[in-house]
Protein backbone atom coordinates (compact mmCIF):
# COMPACT_ATOMS: atom_id res chain seq x y z
CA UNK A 1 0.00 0.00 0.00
CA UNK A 2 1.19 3.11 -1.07
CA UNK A 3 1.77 6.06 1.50
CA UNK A 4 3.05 9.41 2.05
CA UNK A 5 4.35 11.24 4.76
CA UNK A 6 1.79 14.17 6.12
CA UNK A 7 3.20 17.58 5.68
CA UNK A 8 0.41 19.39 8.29
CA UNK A 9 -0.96 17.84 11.25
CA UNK A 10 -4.37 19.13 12.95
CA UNK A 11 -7.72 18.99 12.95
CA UNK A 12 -7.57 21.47 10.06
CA UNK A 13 -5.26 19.63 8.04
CA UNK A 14 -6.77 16.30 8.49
CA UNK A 15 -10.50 17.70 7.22
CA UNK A 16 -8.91 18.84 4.07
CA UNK A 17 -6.67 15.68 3.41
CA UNK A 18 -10.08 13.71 3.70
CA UNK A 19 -12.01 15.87 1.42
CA UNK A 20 -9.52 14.77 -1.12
CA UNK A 21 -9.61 11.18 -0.42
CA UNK A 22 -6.25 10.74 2.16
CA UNK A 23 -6.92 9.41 4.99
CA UNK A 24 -4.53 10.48 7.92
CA UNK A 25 -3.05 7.31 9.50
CA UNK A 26 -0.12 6.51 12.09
CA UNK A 27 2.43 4.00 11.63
CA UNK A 28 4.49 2.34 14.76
CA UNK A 29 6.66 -0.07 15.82
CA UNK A 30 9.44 -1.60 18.38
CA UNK A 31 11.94 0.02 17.72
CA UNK A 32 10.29 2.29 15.07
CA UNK A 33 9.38 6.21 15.37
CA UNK A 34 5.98 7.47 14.87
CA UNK A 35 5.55 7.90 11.22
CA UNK A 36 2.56 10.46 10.24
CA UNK A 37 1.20 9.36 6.98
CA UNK A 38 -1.55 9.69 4.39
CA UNK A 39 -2.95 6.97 2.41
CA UNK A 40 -5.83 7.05 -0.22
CA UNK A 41 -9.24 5.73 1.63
CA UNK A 42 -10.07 3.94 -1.38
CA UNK A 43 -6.87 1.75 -0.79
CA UNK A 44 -7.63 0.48 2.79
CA UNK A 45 -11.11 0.38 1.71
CA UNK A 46 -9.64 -2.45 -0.41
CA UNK A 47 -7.70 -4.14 1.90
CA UNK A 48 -10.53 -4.31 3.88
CA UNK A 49 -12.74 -5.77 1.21
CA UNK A 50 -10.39 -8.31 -0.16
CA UNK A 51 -9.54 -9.45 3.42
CA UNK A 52 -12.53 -10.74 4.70
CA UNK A 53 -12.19 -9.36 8.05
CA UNK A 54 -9.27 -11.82 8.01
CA UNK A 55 -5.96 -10.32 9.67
CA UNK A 56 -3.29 -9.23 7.03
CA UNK A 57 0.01 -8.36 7.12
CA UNK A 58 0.57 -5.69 4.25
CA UNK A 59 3.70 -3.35 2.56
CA UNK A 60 3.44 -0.05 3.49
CA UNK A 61 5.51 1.85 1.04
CA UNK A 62 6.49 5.72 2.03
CA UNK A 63 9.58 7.64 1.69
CA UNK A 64 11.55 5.47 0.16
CA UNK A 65 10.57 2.90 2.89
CA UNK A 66 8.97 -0.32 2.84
CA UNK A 67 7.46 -1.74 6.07
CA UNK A 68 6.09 -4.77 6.71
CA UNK A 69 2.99 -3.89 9.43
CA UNK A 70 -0.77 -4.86 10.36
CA UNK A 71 -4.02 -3.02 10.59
CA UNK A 72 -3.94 -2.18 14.26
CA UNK A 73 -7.41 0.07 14.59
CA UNK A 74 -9.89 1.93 11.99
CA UNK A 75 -11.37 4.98 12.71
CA UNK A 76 -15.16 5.85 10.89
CA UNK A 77 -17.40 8.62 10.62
CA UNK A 78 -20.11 7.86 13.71
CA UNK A 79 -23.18 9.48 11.32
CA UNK A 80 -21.85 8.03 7.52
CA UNK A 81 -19.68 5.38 8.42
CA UNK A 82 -16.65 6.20 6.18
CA UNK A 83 -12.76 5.68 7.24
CA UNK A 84 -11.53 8.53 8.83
CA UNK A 85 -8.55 7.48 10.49
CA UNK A 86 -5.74 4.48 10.82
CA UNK A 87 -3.12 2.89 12.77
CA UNK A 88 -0.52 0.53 11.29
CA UNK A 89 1.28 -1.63 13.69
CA UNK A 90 4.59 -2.07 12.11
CA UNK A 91 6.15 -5.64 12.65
CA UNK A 92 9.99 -7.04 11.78
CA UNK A 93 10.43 -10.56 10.21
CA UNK A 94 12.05 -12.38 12.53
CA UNK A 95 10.41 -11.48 15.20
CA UNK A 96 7.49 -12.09 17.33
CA UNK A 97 4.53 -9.72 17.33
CA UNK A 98 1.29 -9.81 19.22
CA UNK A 99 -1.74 -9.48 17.24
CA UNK A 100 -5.78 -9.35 17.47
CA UNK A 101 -7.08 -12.25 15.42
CA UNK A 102 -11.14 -12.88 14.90
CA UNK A 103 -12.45 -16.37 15.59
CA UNK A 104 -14.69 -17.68 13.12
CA UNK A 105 -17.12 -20.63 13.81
CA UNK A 106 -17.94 -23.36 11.03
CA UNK A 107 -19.83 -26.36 11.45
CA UNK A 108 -23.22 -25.13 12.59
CA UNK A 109 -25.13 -27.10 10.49
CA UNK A 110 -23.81 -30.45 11.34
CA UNK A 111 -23.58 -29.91 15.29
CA UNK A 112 -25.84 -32.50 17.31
CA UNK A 113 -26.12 -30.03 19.97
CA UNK A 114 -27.66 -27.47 17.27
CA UNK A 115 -29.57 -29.68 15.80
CA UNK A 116 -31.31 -30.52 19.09
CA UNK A 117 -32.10 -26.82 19.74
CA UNK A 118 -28.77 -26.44 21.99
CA UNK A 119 -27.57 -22.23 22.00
CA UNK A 120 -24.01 -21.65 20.60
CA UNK A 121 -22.42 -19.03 23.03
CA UNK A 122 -19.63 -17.26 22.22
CA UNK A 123 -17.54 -15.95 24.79
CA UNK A 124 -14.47 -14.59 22.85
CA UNK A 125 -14.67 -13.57 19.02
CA UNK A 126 -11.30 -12.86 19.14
CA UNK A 127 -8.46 -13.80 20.62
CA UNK A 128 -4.50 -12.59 21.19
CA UNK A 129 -1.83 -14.37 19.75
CA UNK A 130 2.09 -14.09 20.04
CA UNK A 131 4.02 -15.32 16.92
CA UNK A 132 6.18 -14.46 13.71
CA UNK A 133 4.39 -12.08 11.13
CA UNK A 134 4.08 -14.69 8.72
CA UNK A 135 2.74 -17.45 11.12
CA UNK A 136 -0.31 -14.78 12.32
CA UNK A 137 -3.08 -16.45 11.05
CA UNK A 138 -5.75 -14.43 9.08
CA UNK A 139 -8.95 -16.13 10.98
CA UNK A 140 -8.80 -18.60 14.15
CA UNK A 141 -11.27 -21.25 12.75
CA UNK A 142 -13.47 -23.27 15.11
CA UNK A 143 -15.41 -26.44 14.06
CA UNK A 144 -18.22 -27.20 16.29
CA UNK A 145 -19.64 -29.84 13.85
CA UNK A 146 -19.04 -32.36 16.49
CA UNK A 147 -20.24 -30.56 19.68
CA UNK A 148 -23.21 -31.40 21.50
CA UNK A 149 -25.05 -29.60 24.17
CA UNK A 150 -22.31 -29.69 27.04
CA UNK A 151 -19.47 -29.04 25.21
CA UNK A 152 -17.06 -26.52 25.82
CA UNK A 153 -13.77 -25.29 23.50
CA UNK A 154 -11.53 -23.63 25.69
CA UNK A 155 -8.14 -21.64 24.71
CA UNK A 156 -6.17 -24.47 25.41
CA UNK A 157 -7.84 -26.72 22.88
CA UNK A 158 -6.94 -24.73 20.04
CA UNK A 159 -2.94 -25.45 18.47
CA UNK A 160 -1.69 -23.81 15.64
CA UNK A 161 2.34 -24.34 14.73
CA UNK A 162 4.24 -20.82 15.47
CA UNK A 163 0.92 -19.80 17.26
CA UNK A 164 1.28 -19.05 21.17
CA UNK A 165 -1.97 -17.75 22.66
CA UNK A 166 -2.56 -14.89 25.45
CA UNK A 167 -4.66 -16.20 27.52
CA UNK A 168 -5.02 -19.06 29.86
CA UNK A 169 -5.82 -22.27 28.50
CA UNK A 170 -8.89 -22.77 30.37
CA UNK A 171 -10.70 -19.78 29.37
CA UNK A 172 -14.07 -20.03 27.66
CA UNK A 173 -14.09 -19.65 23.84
CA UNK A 174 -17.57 -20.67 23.40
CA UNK A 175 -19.68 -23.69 24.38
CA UNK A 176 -23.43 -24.82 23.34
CA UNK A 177 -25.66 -24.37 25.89
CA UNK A 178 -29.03 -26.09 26.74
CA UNK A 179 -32.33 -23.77 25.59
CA UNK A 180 -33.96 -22.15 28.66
CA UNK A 181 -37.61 -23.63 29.57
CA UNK A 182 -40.56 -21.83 29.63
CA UNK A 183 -40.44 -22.35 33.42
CA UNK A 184 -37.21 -20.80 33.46
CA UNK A 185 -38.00 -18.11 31.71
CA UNK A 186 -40.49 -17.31 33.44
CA UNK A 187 -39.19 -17.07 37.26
CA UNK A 188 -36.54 -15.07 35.55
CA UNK A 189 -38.77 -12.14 34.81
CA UNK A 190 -40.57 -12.37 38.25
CA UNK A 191 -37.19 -12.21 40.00
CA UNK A 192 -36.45 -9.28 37.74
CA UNK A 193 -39.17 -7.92 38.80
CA UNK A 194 -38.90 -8.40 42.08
CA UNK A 195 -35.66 -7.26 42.16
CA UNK A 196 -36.79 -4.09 40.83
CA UNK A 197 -40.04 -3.64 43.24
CA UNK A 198 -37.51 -3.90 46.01
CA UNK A 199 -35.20 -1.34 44.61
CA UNK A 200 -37.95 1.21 44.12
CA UNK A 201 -39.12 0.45 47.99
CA UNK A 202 -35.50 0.94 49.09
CA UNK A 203 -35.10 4.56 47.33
CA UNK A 204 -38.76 5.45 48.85
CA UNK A 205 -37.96 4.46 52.68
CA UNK A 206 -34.40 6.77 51.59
């Protein structure tokens, strides 16, 4: 991905570099400065598109530089949603890097505990992982075609070569669940609700 080093920084600037299709990014490192840059929305746009919301490593190329880095957070527009802001993480072959990467579940269709009405509950859609650049993996894939109601995948069942994971191995990546009964349903809300009549009494007696 082509880039170019920001001549003005500011609010001011950064309104007129987006009006012309720049978007104003940051690029960092260990062992790297802070490199302000500007590259064309339409390009990370792209990346975006292509990737799938898979993590990528890409080549930033600026200066007369080329660095090898990841996406590391996207800005947008709150009211029309467009990119108004980036952060490249810059990474070194060779060495280890820590990196966000999604979780994506397959299998739905064949699971037994699915298939008997079961809830899939996911408690991390994304996990931390420590390796090499080119050993990050672009998706963490999770095949719950086998899982009945019960079952449980936790960090520690998950091994990918190069991958090491930040989190403790018996943390919760997502399980199936039994439905809830009418019945249990049910006392739910009246607890709820009780919990709520006594909350109002307690502020009155106040």
């Amino acid at each position: 991905m082509d880039a170019r080093l920001r001549e003005k920084l500011g609010k001011e600037a950064a309104k007129k570099y987006r009006k012309e299709g720049l978007v104003p990014a940051e690029a960092y490192g260990a062992g790297e400065k802070n490199y302000h840059l500007l590259v064309k929305r339409k390009d990370v746009e792209d990346v975006i598109r292509e990737s799938h919301g898979e993590t990528v490593l890409i080549e930033l190329n600026f200066d007369g530089e080329r660095k090898l880095a990841f996406i590391q957070d996207i800005q947008r527009d709150k009211v029309k949603g467009f990119i108004i802001h980036v952060d490249f993480h810059i990474v070194h072959e060779g060495e280890k890097v820590e990196v966000t990467v999604p979780v994506v579940v397959v299998g739905q269709e064949e699971s037994p505990g699915l298939k008997k009405g079961g809830i899939l509950d996911i408690q991390l859609h994304e996990l931390t992982v420590w390796a090499l650049p080119m050993a990050v993996p672009g998706t963490i894939e999770i095949d719950v075609s086998r899982l009945d109601i019960g079952d449980v995948v936790h960090v520690g069942d998950i091994k990918i070569e190069g991958v090491e994971f930040e989190h403790d191995d018996d943390e919760v990546i997502l399980s199936i669940v039994a439905p809830r009964t009418e019945e249990e349903v049910v006392e739910e809300t009246a607890e709820e609700g009780e919990e709520a009549e006594g909350t109002a009494s307690s502020e009155g007696e106040q």
